[in-house]
Protein backbone atom coordinates (compact mmCIF):
# COMPACT_ATOMS: atom_id res chain seq x y z
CA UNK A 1 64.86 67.50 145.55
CA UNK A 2 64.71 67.32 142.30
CA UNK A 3 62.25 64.28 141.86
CA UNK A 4 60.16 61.32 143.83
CA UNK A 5 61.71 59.10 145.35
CA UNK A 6 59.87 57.58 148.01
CA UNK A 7 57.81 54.02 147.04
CA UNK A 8 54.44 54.65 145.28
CA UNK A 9 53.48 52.30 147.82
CA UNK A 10 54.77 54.76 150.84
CA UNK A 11 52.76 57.82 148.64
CA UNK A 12 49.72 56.04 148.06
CA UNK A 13 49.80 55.58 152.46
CA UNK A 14 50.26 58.74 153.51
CA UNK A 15 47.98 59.70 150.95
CA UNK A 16 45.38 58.09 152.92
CA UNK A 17 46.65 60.04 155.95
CA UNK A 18 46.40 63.10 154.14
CA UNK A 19 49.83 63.84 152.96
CA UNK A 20 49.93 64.82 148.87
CA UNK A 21 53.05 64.67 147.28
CA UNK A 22 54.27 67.96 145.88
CA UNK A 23 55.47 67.00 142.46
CA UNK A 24 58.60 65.94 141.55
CA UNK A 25 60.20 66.41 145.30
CA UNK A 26 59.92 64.54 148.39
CA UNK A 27 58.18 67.10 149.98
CA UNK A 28 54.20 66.78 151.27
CA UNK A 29 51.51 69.21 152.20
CA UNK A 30 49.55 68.23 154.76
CA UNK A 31 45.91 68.18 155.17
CA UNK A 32 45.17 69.39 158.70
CA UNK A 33 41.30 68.93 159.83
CA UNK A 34 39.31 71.59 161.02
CA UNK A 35 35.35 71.23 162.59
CA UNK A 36 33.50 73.09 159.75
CA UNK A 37 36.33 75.72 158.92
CA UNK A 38 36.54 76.77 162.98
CA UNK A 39 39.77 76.66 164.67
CA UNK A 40 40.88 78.42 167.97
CA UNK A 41 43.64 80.98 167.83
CA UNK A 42 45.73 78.58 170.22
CA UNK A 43 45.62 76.06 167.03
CA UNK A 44 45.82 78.73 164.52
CA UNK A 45 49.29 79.46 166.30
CA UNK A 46 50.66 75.62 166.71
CA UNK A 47 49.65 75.12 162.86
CA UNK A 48 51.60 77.93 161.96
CA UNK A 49 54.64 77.05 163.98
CA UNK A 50 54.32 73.53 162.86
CA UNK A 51 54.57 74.61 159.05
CA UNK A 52 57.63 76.93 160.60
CA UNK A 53 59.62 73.94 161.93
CA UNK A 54 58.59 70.98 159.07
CA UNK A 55 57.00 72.57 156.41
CA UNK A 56 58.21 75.75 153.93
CA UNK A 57 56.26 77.70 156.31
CA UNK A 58 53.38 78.29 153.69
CA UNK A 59 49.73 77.35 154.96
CA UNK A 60 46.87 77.03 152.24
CA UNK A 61 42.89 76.43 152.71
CA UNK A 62 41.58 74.05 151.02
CA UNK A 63 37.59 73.91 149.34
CA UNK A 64 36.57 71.49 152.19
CA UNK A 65 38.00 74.26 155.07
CA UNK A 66 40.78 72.39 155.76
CA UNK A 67 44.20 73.55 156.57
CA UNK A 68 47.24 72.67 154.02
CA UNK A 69 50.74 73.07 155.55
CA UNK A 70 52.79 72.97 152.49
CA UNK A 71 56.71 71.19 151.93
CA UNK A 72 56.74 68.78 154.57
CA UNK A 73 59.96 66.78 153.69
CA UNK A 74 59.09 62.91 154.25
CA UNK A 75 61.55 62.41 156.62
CA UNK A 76 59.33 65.18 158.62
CA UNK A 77 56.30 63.94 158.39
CA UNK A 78 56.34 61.74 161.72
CA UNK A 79 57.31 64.42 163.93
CA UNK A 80 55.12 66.57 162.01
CA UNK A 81 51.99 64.33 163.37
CA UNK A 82 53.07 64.24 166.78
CA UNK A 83 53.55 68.10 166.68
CA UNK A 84 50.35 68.57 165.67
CA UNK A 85 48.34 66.11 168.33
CA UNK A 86 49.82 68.36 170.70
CA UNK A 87 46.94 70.44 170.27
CA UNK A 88 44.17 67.56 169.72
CA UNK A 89 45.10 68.53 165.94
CA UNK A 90 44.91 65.78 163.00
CA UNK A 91 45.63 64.86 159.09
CA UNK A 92 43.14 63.41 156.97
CA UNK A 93 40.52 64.82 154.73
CA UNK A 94 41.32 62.20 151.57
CA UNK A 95 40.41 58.64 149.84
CA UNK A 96 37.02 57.11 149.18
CA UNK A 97 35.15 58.33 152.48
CA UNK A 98 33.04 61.08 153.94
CA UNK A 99 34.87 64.14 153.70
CA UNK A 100 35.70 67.11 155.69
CA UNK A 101 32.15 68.82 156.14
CA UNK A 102 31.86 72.73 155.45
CA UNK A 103 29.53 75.10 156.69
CA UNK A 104 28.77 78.65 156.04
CA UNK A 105 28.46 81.41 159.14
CA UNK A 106 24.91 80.51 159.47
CA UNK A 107 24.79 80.35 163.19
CA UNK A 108 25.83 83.87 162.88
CA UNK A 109 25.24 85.61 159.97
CA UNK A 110 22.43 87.42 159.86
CA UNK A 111 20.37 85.77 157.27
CA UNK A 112 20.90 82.31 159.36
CA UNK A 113 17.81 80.03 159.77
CA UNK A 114 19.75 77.39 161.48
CA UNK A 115 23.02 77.07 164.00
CA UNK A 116 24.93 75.58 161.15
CA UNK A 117 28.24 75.38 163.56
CA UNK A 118 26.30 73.33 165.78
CA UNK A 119 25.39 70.92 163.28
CA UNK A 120 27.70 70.86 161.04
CA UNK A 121 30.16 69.85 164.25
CA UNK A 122 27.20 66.88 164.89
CA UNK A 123 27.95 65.81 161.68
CA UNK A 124 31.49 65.62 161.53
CA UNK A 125 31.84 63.63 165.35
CA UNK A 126 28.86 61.22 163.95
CA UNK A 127 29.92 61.08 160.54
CA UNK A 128 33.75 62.04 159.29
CA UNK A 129 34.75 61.04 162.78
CA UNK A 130 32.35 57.78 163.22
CA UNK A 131 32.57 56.64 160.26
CA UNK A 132 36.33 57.25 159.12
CA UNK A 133 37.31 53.23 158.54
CA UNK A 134 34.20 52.68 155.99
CA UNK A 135 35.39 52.69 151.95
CA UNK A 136 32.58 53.97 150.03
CA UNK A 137 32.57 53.68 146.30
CA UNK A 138 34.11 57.23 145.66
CA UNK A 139 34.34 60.61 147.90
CA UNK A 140 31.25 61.57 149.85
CA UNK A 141 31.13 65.20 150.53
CA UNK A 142 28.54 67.00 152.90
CA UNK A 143 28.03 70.97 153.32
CA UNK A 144 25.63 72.92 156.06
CA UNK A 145 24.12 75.70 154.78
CA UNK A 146 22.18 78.44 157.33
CA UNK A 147 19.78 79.45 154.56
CA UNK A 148 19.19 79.42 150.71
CA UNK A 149 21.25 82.11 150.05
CA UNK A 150 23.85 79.34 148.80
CA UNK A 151 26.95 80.55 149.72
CA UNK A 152 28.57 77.26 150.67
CA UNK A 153 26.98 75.33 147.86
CA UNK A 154 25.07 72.47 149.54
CA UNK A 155 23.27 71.74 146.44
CA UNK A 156 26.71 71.00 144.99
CA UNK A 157 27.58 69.05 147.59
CA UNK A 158 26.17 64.23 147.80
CA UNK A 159 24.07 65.85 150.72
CA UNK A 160 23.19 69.47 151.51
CA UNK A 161 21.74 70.84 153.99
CA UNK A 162 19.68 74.26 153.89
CA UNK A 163 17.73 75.93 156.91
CA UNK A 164 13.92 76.80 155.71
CA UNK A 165 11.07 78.92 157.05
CA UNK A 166 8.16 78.22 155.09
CA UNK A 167 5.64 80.85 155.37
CA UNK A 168 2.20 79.96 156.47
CA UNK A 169 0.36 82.82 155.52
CA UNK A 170 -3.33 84.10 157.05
CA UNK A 171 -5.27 85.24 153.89
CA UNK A 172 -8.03 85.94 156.03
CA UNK A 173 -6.05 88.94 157.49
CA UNK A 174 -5.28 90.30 153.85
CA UNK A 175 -6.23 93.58 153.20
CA UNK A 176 -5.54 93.62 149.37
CA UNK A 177 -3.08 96.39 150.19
CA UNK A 178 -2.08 98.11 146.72
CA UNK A 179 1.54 97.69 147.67
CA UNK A 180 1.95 94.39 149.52
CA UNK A 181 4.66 94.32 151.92
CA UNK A 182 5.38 90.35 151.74
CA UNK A 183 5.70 90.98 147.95
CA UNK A 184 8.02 94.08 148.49
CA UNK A 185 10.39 92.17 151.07
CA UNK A 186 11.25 88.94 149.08
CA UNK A 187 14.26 88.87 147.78
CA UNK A 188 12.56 86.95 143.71
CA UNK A 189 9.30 88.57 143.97
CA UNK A 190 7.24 85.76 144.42
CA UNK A 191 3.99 86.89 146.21
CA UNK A 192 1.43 88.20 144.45
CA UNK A 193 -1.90 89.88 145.75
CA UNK A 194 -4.54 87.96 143.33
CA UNK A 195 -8.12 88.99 143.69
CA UNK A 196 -7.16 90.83 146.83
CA UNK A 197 -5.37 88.07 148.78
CA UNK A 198 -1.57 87.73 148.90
CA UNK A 199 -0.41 84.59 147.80
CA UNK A 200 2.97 82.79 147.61
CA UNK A 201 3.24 79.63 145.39
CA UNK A 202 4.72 76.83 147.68
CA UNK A 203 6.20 75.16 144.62
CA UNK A 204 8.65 78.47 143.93
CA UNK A 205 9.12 79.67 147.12
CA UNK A 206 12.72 79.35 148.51
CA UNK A 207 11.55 79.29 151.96
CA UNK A 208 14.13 82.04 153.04
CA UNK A 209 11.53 83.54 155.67
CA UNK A 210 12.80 87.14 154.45
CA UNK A 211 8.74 88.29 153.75
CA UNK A 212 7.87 87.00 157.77
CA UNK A 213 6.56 89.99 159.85
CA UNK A 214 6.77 92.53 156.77
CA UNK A 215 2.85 92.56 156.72
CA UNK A 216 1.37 95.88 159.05
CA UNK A 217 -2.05 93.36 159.40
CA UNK A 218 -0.23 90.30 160.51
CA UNK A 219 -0.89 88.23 157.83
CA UNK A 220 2.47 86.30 157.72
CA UNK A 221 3.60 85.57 161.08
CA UNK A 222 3.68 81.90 161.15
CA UNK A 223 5.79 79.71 159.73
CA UNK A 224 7.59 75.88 160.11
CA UNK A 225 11.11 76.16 160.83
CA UNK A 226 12.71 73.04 159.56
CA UNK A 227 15.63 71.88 157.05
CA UNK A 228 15.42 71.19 152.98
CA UNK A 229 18.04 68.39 152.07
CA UNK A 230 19.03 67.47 148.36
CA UNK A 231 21.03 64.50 147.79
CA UNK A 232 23.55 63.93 144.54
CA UNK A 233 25.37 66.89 143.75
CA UNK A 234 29.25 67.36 142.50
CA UNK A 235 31.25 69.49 140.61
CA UNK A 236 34.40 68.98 138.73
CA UNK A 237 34.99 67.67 135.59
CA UNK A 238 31.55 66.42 135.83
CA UNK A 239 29.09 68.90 137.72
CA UNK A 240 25.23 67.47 138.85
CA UNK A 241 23.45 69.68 140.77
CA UNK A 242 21.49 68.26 143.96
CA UNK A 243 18.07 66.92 143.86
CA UNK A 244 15.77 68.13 146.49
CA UNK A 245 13.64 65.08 148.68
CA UNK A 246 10.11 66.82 148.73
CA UNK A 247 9.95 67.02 152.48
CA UNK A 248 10.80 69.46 155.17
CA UNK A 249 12.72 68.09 157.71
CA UNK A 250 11.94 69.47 161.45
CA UNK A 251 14.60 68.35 163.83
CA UNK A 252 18.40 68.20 163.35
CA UNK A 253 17.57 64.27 164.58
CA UNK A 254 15.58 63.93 161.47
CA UNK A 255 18.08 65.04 159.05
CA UNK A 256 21.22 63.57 160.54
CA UNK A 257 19.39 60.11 160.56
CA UNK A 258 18.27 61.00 156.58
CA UNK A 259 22.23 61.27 156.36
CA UNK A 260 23.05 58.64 158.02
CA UNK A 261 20.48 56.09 155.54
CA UNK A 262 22.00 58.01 152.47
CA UNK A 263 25.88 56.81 153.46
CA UNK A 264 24.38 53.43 154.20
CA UNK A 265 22.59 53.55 150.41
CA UNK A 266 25.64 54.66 148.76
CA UNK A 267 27.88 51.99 150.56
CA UNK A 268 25.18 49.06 149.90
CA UNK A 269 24.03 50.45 146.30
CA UNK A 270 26.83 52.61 144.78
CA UNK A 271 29.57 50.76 142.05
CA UNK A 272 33.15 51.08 142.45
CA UNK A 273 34.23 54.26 141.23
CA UNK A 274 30.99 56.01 140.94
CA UNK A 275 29.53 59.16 143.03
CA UNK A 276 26.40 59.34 144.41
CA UNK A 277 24.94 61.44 141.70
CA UNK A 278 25.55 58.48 139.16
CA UNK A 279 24.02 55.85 141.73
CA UNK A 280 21.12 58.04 141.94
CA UNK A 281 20.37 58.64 137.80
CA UNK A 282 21.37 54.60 137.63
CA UNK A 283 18.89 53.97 140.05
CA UNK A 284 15.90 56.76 139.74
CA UNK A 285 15.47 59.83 142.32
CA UNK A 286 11.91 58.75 142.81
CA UNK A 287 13.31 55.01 144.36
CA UNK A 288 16.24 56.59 146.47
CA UNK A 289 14.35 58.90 148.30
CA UNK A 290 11.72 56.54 148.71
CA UNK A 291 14.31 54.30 150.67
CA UNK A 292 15.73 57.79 152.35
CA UNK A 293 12.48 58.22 153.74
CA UNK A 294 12.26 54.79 155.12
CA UNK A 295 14.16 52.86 157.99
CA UNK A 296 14.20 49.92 156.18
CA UNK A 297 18.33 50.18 155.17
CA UNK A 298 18.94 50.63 159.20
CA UNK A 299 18.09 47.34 159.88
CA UNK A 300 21.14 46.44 157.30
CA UNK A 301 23.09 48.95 158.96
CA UNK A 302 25.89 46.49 160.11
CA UNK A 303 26.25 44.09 157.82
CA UNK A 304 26.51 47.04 155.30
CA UNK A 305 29.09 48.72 157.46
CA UNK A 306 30.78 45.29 158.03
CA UNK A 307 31.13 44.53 154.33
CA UNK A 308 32.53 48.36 153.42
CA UNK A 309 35.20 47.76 156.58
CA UNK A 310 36.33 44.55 154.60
C-alpha cells in the first residue's frame, strides 16, 4: 500500500489501543504488553506466530519492554487481538496515561538490593492495570531499579525507584587501619579514615551497600534496607533528570502509596500537555514532596480520579 487510507479518526483509535501506523501504508505495529520486560516462552512462541500469520513476521522491543509486532494490515488487526488473548496477551502501552513500567534484573542480578520483578509486577496490576481509564495531562512513565547502578534509568523516568542500603557504621570498632577496607570496596571512594575513624558522608553516599562486611573488625555491618524515589524525570527532546524526596522509604507499601499520591498530584495539579517535570519546576520541589509525604491528596482520591475519567 502505497499510502493511508484509513480515517484519522480510525488511526487516532487504535492508536489508543496501541496500534501505530507504519507510514504511508495501512499497515500497524502493534504494541504487545509485557509485566516489566518478562514473558514466558509459551508467549514468546504465540507472539511470534501471531506476527507470522498478521504481521510481516518482524518483532521489535520497544524502550518501555514492550513487544512490537510489526505490518499488521488493518483489516488484521481484529483477529490479531483475539489471537493474542489466547494467551492472556494484550495491546496498549500509548496516550496520556501511566505507561508500561520497566525494571532492571534486580531480583537477580547480583548487585540487587531489592526484588525489582516483584515490584515492578505490583506496580503494573495497581497502577498500568488499575488505573488504565484515567487521562493524565501527558505520559507518565515509571522504572524499578534493584540498585544505583542505573542501568534502567529510574532517575530518567516521572518516578524511579532505586533499592538502598545505607550503611550505619560502628566508629567505635575502628581501628584506624592504614588501608581501610570500607574505603577500598566502594565503588566512588567515598570513606575516608579521618583522625583514625572511618567515615562516610551521608550526603554523597549512593547507598549501594557494596563497603557492608568489607571491615575484618566489624565496623560496618548494619545497615537500613529501604528504597530512594525521585520524582520528575524525562528525556527526549527535552531531558530533566529526577529529583530525589530526602527520605528513605522502608516497605514496598510505603513507596507504592508515595506513587500512588504522585499520579493523584499530577492528575489534580498538572496542565494539559505538560509532564510532571514541568508541574514540578511550575510548582517548587520543596511543595510537591511536601504533599508526597502527606495523605492529605488521598482523601481527594475520587473526585480526582472521577474528574480525569470525564
Amino acid at each position: 500500500m502505497s499510502a493511508l487510507t484509513v480515517s484519522a479518526e480510525d488511526e487516532k483509535k487504535l492508536k489508543g489501543q496501541g496500534f501505530l501506523n507504519n507510514k504511508g501504508t495501512d499497515n500497524f505495529s502493534a504494541r504487545v504488553i509485557t509485566i516489566n520486560g518478562k514473558v514466558t516462552a509459551e508467549q514468546m512462541r504465540h507472539v511470534a506466530e501471531a506476527a507470522e500469520k498478521f504481521g510481516n513476521g518482524i518483532v521489535t522491543f520497544t524502550t518501555r519492554l514492550t513487544m512490537e509486532v510489526q505490518g499488521i494490515p488493518y483489516e488484521n488487526i481484529e483477529d490479531f487481538k483475539a489471537f493474542l488473548a489466547e494467551k492472556g496477551m494484550t495491546t496498549g502501552g500509548t496516550g496520556k496515561k501511566v505507561r508500561p513500567v520497566v525494571s532492571c534484573k534486580g531480583t537477580t542480578c547480583h548487585f540487587g538490593l531489592i526484588d525489582t520483578f516483584d515490584l515492578s509486577e505490583e506496580i503494573h496490576h495497581r497502577f498500568y492495570e488499575g488505573y488504565r481509564s484515567v487521562v493524565l495531562p501527558h505520559k507518565f512513565k515509571i522504572a524499578v531499579g534493584g540498585c544505583p547502578n542505573n542501568c534502567v534509568k529510574p532517575s530518567l523516568n516521572d518516578f524511579g525507584i532505586y533499592g538502598q542500603r545505607v550503611p550505619q557504621p560502628n566508629t567505635d570498632l575502628c581501628k584506624g587501619c592504614k588501608k581501610c577496607q570500607i574505603e577500598a570496596a566502594c565503588p566512588i571512594s567515598l570513606p575516608k579514615v579521618v583522625d583514625g575513624k572511618v567515615f562516610i558522608d551521608p550526603d554523597k553516599c549512593n547507598r549501594c551497600g557494596r563497603c557492608l562486611h568489607k571491615c575484618p573488625f566489624h565496623v560496618n555491618e548494619d545497615y537500613i534496607a529501604g528504597y530512594s524515589i525521585v520524582i520528575g524525570g524525562r528525556w527526549g527532546k527535552k531531558v530533566a533528570m529526577g529529583q530525589r524526596i530526602p527520605k528513605i522509604f522502608t516497605t514496598e507499601e510505603e513507596v507504592l502509596a508515595t506513587l500512588e499520591k504522585t499520579i493523584l498530584f499530577f492528575a489534580e495539579q498538572g496542565q494539559k500537555g505538560e509532564r510532571l517535570s514541568d508541574t514540578i519546576h511550575r510548582i517548587g520541589f520543596e511543595k510537591v514532596t511536601k504533599e508526597l509525604l502527606s495523605d492529605d491528596i488521598l482523601s481527594r482520591k475520587d473526585a480526582i480520579v472521577g474528574d480525569a475519567l470525564k
